[in-house]
PDB file of N, CA and C in Angstrom:
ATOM      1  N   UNK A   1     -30.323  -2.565  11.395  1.00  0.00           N
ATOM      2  CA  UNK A   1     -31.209  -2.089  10.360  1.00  0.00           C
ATOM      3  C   UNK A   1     -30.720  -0.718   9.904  1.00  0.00           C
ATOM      4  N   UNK A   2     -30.442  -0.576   8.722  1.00  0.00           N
ATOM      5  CA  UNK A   2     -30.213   0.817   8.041  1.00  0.00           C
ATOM      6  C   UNK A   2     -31.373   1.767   7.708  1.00  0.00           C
ATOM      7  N   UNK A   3     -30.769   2.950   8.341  1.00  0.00           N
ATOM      8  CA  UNK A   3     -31.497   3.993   8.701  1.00  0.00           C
ATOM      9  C   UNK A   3     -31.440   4.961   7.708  1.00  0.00           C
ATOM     10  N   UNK A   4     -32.467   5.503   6.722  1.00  0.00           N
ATOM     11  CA  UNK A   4     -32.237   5.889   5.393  1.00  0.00           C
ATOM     12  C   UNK A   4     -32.672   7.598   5.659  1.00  0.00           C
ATOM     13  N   UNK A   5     -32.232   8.694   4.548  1.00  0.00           N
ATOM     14  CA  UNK A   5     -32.441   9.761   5.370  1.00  0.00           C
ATOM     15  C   UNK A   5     -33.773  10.083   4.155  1.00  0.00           C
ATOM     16  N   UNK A   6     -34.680  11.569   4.109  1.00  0.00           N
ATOM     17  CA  UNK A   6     -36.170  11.369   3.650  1.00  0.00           C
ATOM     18  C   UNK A   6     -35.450  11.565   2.100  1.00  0.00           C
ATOM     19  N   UNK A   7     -34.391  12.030   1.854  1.00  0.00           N
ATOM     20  CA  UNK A   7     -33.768  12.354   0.533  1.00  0.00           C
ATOM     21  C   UNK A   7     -33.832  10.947  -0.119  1.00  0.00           C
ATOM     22  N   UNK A   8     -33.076  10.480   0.695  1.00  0.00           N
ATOM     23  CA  UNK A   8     -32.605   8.622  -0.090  1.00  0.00           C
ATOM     24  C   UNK A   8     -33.682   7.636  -0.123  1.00  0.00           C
ATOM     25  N   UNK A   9     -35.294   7.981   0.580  1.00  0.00           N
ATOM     26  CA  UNK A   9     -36.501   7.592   0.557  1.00  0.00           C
ATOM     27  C   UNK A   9     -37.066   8.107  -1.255  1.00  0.00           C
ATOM     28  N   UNK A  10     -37.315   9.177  -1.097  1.00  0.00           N
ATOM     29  CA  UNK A  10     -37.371   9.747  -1.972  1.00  0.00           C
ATOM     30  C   UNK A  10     -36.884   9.423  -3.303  1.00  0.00           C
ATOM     31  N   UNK A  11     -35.892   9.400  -3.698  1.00  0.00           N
ATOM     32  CA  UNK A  11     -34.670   8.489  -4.569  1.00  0.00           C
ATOM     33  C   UNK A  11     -35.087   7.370  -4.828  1.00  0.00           C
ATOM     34  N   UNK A  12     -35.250   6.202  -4.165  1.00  0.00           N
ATOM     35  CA  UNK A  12     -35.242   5.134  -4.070  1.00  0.00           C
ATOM     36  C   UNK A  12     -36.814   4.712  -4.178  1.00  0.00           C
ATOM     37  N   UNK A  13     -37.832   5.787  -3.782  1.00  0.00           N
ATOM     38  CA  UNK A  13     -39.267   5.184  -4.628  1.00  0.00           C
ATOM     39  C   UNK A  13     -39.888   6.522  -5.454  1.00  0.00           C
ATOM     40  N   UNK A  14     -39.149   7.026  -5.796  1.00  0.00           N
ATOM     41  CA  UNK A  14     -39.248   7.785  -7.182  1.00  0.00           C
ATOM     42  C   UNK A  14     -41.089   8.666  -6.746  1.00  0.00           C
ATOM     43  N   UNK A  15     -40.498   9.069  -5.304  1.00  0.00           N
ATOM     44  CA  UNK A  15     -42.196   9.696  -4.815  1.00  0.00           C
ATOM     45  C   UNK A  15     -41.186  11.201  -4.615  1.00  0.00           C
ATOM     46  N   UNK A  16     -41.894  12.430  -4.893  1.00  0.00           N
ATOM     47  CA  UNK A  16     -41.508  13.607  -4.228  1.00  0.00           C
ATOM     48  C   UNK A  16     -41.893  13.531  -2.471  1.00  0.00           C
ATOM     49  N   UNK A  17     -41.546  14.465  -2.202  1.00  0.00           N
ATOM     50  CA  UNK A  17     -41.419  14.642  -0.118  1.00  0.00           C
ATOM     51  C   UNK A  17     -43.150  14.743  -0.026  1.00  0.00           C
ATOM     52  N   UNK A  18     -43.997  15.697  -1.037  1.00  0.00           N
ATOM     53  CA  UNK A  18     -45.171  15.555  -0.685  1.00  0.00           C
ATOM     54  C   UNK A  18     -46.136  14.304  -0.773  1.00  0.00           C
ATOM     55  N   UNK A  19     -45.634  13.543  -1.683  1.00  0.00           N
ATOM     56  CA  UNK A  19     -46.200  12.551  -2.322  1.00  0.00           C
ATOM     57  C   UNK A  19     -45.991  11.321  -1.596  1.00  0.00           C
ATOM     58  N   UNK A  20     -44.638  11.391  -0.740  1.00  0.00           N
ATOM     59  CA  UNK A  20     -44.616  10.718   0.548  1.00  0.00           C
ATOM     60  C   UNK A  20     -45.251  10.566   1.723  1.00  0.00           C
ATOM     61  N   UNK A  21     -45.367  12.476   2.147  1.00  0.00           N
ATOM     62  CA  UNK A  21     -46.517  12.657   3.512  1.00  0.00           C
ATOM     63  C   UNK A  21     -47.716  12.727   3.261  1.00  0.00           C
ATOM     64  N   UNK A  22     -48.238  12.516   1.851  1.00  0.00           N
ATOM     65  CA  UNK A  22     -49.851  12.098   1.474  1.00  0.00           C
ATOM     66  C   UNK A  22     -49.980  11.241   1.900  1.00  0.00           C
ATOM     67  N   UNK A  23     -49.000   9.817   1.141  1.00  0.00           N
ATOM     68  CA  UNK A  23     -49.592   8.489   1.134  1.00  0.00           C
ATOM     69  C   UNK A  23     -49.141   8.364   3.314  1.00  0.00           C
ATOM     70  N   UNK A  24     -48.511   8.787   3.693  1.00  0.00           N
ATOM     71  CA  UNK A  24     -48.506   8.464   5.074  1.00  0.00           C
ATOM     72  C   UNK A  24     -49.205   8.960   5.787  1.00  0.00           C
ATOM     73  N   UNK A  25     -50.063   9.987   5.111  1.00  0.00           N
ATOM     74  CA  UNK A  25     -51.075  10.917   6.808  1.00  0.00           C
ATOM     75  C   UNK A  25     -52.383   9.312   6.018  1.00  0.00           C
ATOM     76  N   UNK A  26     -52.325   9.007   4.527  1.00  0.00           N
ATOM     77  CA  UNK A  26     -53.540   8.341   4.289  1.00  0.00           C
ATOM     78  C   UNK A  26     -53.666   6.956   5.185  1.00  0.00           C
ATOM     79  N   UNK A  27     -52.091   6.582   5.301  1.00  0.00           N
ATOM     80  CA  UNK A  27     -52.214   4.962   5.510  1.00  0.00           C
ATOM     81  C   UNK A  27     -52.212   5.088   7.388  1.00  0.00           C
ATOM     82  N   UNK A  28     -51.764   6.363   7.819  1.00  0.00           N
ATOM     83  CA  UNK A  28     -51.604   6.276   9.593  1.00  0.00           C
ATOM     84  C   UNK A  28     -53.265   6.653  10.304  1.00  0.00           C
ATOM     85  N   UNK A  29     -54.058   7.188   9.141  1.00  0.00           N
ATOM     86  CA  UNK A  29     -55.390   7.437   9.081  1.00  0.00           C
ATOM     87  C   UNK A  29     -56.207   6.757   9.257  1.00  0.00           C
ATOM     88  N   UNK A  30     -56.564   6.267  10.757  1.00  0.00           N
ATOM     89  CA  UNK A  30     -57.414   4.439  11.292  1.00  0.00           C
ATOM     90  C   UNK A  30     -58.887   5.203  10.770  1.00  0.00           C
ATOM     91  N   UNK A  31     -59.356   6.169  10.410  1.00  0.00           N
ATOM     92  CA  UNK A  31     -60.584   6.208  10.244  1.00  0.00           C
ATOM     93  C   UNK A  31     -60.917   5.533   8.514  1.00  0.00           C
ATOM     94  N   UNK A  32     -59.812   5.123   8.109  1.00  0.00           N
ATOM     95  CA  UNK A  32     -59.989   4.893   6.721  1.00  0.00           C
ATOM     96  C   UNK A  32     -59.583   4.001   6.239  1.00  0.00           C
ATOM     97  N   UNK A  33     -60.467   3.241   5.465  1.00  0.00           N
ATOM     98  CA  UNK A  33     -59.901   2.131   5.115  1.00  0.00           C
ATOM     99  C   UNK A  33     -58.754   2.418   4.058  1.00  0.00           C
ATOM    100  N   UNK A  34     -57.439   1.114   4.113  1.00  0.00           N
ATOM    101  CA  UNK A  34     -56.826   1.679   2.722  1.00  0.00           C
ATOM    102  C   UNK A  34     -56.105   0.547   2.310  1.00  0.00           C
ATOM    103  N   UNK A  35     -56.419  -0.457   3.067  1.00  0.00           N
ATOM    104  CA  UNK A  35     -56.236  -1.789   2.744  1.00  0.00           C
ATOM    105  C   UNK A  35     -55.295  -2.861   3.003  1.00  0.00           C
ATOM    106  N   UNK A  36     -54.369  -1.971   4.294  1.00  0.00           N
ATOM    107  CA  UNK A  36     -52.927  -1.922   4.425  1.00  0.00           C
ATOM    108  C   UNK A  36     -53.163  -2.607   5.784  1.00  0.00           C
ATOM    109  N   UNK A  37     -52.690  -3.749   5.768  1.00  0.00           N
ATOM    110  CA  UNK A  37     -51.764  -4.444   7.066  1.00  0.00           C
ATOM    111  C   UNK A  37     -50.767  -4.166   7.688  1.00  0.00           C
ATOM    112  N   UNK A  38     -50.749  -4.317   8.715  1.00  0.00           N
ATOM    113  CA  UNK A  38     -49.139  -4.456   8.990  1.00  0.00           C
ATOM    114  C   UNK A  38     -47.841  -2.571   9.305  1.00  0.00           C
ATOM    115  N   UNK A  39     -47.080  -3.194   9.930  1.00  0.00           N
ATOM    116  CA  UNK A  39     -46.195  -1.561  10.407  1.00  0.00           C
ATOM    117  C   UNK A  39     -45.682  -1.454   8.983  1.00  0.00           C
ATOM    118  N   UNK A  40     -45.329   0.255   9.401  1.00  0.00           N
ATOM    119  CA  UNK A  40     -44.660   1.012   8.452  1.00  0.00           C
ATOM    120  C   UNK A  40     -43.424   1.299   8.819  1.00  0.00           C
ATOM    121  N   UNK A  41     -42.786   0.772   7.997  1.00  0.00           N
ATOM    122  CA  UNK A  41     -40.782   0.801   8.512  1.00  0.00           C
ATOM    123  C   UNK A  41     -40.195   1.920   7.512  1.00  0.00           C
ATOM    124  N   UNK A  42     -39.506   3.108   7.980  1.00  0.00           N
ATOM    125  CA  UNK A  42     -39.568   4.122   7.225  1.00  0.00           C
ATOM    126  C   UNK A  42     -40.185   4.579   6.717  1.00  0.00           C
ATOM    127  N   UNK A  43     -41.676   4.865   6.427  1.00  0.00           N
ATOM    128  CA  UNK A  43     -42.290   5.524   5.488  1.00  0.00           C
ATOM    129  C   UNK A  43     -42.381   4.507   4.663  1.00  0.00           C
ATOM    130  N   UNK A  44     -42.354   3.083   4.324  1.00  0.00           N
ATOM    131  CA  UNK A  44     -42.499   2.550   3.463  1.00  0.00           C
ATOM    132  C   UNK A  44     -43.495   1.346   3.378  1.00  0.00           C
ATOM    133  N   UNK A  45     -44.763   1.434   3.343  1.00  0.00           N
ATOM    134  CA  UNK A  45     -45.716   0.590   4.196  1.00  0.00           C
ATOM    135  C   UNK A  45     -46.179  -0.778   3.575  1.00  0.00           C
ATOM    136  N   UNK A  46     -45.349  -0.720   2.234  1.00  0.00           N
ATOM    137  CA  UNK A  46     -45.580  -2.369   1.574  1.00  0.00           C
ATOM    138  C   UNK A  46     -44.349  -3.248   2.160  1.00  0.00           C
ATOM    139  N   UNK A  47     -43.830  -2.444   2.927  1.00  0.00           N
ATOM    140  CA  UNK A  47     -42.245  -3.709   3.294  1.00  0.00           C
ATOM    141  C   UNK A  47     -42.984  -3.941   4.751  1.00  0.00           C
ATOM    142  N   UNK A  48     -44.106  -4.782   4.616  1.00  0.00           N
ATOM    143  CA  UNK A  48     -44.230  -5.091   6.088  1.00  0.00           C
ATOM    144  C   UNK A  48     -43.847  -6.190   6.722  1.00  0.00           C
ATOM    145  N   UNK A  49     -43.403  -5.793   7.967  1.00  0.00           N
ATOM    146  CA  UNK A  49     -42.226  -6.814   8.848  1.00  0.00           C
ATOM    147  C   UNK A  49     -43.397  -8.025   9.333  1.00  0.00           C
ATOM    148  N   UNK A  50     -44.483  -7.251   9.966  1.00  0.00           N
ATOM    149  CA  UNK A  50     -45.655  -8.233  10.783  1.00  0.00           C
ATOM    150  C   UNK A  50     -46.438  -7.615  11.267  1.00  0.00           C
ATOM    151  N   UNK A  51     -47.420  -8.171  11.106  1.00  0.00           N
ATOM    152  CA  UNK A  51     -48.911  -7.780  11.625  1.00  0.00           C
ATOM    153  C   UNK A  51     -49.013  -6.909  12.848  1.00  0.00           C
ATOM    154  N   UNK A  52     -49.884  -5.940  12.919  1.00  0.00           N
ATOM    155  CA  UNK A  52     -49.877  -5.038  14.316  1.00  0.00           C
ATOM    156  C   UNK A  52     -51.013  -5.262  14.849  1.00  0.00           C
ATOM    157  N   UNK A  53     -50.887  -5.624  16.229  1.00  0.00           N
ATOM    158  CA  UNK A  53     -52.037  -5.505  17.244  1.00  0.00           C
ATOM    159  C   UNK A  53     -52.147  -4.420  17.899  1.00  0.00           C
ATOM    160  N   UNK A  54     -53.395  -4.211  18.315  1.00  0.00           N
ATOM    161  CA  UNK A  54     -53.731  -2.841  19.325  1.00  0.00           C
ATOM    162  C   UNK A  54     -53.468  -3.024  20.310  1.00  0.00           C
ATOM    163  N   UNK A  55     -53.292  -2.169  21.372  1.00  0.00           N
ATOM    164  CA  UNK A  55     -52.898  -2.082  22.634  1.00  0.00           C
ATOM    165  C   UNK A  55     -53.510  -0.973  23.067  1.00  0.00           C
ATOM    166  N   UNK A  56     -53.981  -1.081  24.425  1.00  0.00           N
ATOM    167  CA  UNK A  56     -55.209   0.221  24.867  1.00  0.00           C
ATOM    168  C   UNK A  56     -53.771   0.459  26.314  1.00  0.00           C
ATOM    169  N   UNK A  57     -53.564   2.048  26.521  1.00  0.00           N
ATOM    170  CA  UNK A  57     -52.389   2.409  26.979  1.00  0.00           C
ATOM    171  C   UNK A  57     -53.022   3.658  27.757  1.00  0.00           C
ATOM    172  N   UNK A  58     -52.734   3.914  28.700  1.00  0.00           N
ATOM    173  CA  UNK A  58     -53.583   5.029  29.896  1.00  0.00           C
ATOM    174  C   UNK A  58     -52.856   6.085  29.874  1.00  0.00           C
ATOM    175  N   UNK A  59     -52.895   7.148  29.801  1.00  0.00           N
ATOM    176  CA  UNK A  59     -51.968   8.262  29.923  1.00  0.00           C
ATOM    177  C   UNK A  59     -52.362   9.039  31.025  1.00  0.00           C
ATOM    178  N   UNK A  60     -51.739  10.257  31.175  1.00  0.00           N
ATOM    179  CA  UNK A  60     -52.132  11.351  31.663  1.00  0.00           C
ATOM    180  C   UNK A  60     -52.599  12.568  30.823  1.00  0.00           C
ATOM    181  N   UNK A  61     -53.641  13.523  31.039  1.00  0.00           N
ATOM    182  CA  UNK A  61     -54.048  14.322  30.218  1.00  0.00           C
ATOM    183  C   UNK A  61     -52.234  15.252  29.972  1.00  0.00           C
ATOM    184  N   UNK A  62     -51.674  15.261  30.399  1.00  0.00           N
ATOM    185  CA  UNK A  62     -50.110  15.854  30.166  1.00  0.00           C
ATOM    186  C   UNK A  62     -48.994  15.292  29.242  1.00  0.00           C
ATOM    187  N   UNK A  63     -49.567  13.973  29.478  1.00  0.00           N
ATOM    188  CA  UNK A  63     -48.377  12.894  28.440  1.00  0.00           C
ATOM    189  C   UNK A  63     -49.333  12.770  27.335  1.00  0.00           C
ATOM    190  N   UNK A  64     -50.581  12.774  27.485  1.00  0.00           N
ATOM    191  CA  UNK A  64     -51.165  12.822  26.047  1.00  0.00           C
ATOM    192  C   UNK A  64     -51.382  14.053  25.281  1.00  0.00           C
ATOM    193  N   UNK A  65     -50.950  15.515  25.645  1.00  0.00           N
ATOM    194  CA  UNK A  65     -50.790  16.374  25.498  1.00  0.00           C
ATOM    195  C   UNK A  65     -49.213  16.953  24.684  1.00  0.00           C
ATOM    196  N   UNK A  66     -48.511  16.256  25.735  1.00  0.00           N
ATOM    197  CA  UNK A  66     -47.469  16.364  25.160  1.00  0.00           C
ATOM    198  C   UNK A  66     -46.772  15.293  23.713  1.00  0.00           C
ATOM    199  N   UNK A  67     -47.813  14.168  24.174  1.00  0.00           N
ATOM    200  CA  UNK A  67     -47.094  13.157  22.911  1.00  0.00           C
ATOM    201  C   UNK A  67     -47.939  13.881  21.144  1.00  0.00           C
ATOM    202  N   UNK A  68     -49.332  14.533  21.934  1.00  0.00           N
ATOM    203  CA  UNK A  68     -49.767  14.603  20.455  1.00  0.00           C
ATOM    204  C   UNK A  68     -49.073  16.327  19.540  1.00  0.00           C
ATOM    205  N   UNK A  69     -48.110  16.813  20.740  1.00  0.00           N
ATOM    206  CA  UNK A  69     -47.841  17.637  20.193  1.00  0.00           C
ATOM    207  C   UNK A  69     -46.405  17.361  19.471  1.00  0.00           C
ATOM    208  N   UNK A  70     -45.833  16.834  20.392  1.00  0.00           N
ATOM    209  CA  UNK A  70     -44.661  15.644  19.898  1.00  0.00           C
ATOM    210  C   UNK A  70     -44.786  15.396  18.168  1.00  0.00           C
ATOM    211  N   UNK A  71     -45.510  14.781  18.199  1.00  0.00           N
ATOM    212  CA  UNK A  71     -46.402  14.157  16.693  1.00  0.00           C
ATOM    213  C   UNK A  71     -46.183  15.257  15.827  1.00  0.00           C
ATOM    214  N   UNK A  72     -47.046  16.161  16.047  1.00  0.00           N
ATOM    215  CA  UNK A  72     -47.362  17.392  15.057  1.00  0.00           C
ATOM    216  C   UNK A  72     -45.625  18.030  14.685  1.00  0.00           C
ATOM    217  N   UNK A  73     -45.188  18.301  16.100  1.00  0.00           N
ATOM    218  CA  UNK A  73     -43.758  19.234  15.647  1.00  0.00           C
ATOM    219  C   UNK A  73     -42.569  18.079  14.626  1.00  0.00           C
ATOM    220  N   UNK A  74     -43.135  16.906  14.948  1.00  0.00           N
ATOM    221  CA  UNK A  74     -42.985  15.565  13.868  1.00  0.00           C
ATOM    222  C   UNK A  74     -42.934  15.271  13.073  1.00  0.00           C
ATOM    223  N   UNK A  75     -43.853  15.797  12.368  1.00  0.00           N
ATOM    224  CA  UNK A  75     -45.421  15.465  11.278  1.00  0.00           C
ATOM    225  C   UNK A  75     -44.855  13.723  11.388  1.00  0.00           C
ATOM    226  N   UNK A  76     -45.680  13.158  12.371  1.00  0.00           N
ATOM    227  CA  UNK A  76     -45.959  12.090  12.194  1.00  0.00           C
ATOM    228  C   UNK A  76     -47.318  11.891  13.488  1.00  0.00           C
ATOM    229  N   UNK A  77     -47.549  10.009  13.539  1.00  0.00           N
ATOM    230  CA  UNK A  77     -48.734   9.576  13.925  1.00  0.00           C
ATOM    231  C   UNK A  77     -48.280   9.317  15.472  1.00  0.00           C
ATOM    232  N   UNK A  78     -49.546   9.825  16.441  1.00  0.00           N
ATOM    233  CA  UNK A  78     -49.501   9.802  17.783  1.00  0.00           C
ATOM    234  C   UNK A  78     -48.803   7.831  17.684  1.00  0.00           C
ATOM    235  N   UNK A  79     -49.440   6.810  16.773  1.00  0.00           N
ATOM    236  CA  UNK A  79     -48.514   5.547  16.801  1.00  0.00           C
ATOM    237  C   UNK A  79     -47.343   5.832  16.578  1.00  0.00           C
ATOM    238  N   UNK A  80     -47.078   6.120  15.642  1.00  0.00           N
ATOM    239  CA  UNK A  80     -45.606   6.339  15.388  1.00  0.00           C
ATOM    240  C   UNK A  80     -44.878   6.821  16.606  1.00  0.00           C
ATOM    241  N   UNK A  81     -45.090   7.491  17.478  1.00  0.00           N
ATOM    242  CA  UNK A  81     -44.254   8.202  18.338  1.00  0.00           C
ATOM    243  C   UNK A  81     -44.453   7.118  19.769  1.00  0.00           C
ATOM    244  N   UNK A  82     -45.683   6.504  19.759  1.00  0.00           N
ATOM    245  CA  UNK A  82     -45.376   5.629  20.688  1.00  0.00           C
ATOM    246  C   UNK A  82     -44.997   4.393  20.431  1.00  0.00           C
ATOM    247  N   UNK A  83     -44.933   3.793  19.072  1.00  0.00           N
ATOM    248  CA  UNK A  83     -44.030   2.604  18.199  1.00  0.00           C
ATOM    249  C   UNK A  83     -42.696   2.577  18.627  1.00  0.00           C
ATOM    250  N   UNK A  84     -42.253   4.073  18.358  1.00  0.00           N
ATOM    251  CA  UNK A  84     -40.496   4.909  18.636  1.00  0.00           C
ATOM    252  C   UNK A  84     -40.335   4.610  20.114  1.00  0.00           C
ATOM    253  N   UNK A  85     -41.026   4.639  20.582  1.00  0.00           N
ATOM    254  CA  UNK A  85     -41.021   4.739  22.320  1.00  0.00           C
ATOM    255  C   UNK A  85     -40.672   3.455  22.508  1.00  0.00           C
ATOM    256  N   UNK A  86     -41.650   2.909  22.228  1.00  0.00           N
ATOM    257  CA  UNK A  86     -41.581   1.298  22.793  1.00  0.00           C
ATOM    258  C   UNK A  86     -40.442   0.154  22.065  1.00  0.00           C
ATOM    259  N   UNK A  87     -40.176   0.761  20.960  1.00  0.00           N
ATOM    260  CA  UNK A  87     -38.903   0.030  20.407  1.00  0.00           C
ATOM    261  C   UNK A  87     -37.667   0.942  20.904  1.00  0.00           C
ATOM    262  N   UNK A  88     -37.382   2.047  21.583  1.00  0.00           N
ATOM    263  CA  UNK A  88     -36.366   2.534  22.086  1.00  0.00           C
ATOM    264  C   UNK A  88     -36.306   1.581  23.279  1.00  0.00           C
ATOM    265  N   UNK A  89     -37.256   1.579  24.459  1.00  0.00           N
ATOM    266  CA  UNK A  89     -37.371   1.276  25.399  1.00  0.00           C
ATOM    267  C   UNK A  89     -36.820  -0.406  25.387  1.00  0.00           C
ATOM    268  N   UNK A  90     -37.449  -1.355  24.185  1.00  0.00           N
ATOM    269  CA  UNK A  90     -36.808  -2.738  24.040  1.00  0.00           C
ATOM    270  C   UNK A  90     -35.514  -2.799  24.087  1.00  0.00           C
ATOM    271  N   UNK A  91     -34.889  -2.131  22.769  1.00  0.00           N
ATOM    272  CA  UNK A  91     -33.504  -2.024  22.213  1.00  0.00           C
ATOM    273  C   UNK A  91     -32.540  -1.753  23.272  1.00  0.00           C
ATOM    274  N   UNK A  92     -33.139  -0.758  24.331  1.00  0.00           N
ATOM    275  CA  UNK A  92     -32.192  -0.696  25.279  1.00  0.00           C
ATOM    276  C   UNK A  92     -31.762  -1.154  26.573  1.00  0.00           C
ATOM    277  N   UNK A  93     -32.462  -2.475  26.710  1.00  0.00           N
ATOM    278  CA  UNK A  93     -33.056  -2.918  28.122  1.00  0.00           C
ATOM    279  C   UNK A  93     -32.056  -4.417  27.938  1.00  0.00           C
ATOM    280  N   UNK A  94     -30.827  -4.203  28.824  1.00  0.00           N
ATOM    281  CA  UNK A  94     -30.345  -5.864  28.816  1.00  0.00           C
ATOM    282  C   UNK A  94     -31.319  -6.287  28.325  1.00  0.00           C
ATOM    283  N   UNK A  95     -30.473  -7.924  27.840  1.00  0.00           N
ATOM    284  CA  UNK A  95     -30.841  -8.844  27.577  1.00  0.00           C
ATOM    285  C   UNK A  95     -31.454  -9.622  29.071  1.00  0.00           C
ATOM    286  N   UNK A  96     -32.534 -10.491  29.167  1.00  0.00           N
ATOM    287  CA  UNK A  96     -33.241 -10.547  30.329  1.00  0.00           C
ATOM    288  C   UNK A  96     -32.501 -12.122  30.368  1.00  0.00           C
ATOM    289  N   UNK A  97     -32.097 -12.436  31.165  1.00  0.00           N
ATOM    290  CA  UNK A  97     -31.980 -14.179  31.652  1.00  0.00           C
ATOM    291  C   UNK A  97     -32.870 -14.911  32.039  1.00  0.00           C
TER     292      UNK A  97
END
């Protein structure tokens, strides 16, 4: 999968950088409806791959501390950073027999 940089996002849906992290703090925003199914692959939340289910995940007051700061120095969604996690963690795990 090609990995696009926020310039060539930008370019390619004719949104400025702010007009990008609007529509993404709106659509990563579970308190709100906005009508949107499905993951966001780059910043781009109408190309959706497939439906997302919830998952309830236990932390430590330290890992949840640290992931939501993670996020912020980010600017992205406490999901997003554990989406990143859990598709690093797939991608890199042999293939299982």
């Amino acid at each position: 999968m090609k990995t696009y940089t926020r310039e060539e996002l930008n370019h390619m849906l004719g949104m400025s950088e702010q007009e990008q992290d609007a529509q993404a703090r709106l659509l990563e925003d579970e308190s709100q409806p906005d009508g949107y199914t499905g993951v966001v692959i780059n910043s781009v939340p109408w190309k959706k791959a497939q439906a997302t289910q919830v998952h309830t995940v236990r932390l430590t007051d330290v890992q949840s501390v640290e992931i939501k700061q993670l996020a912020r120095q980010h600017k992205k969604s406490v999901s997003d950073i554990l989406r990143e996690a859990v598709n690093y963690y797939l991608t890199a795990q042999p293939a299982q027999s």
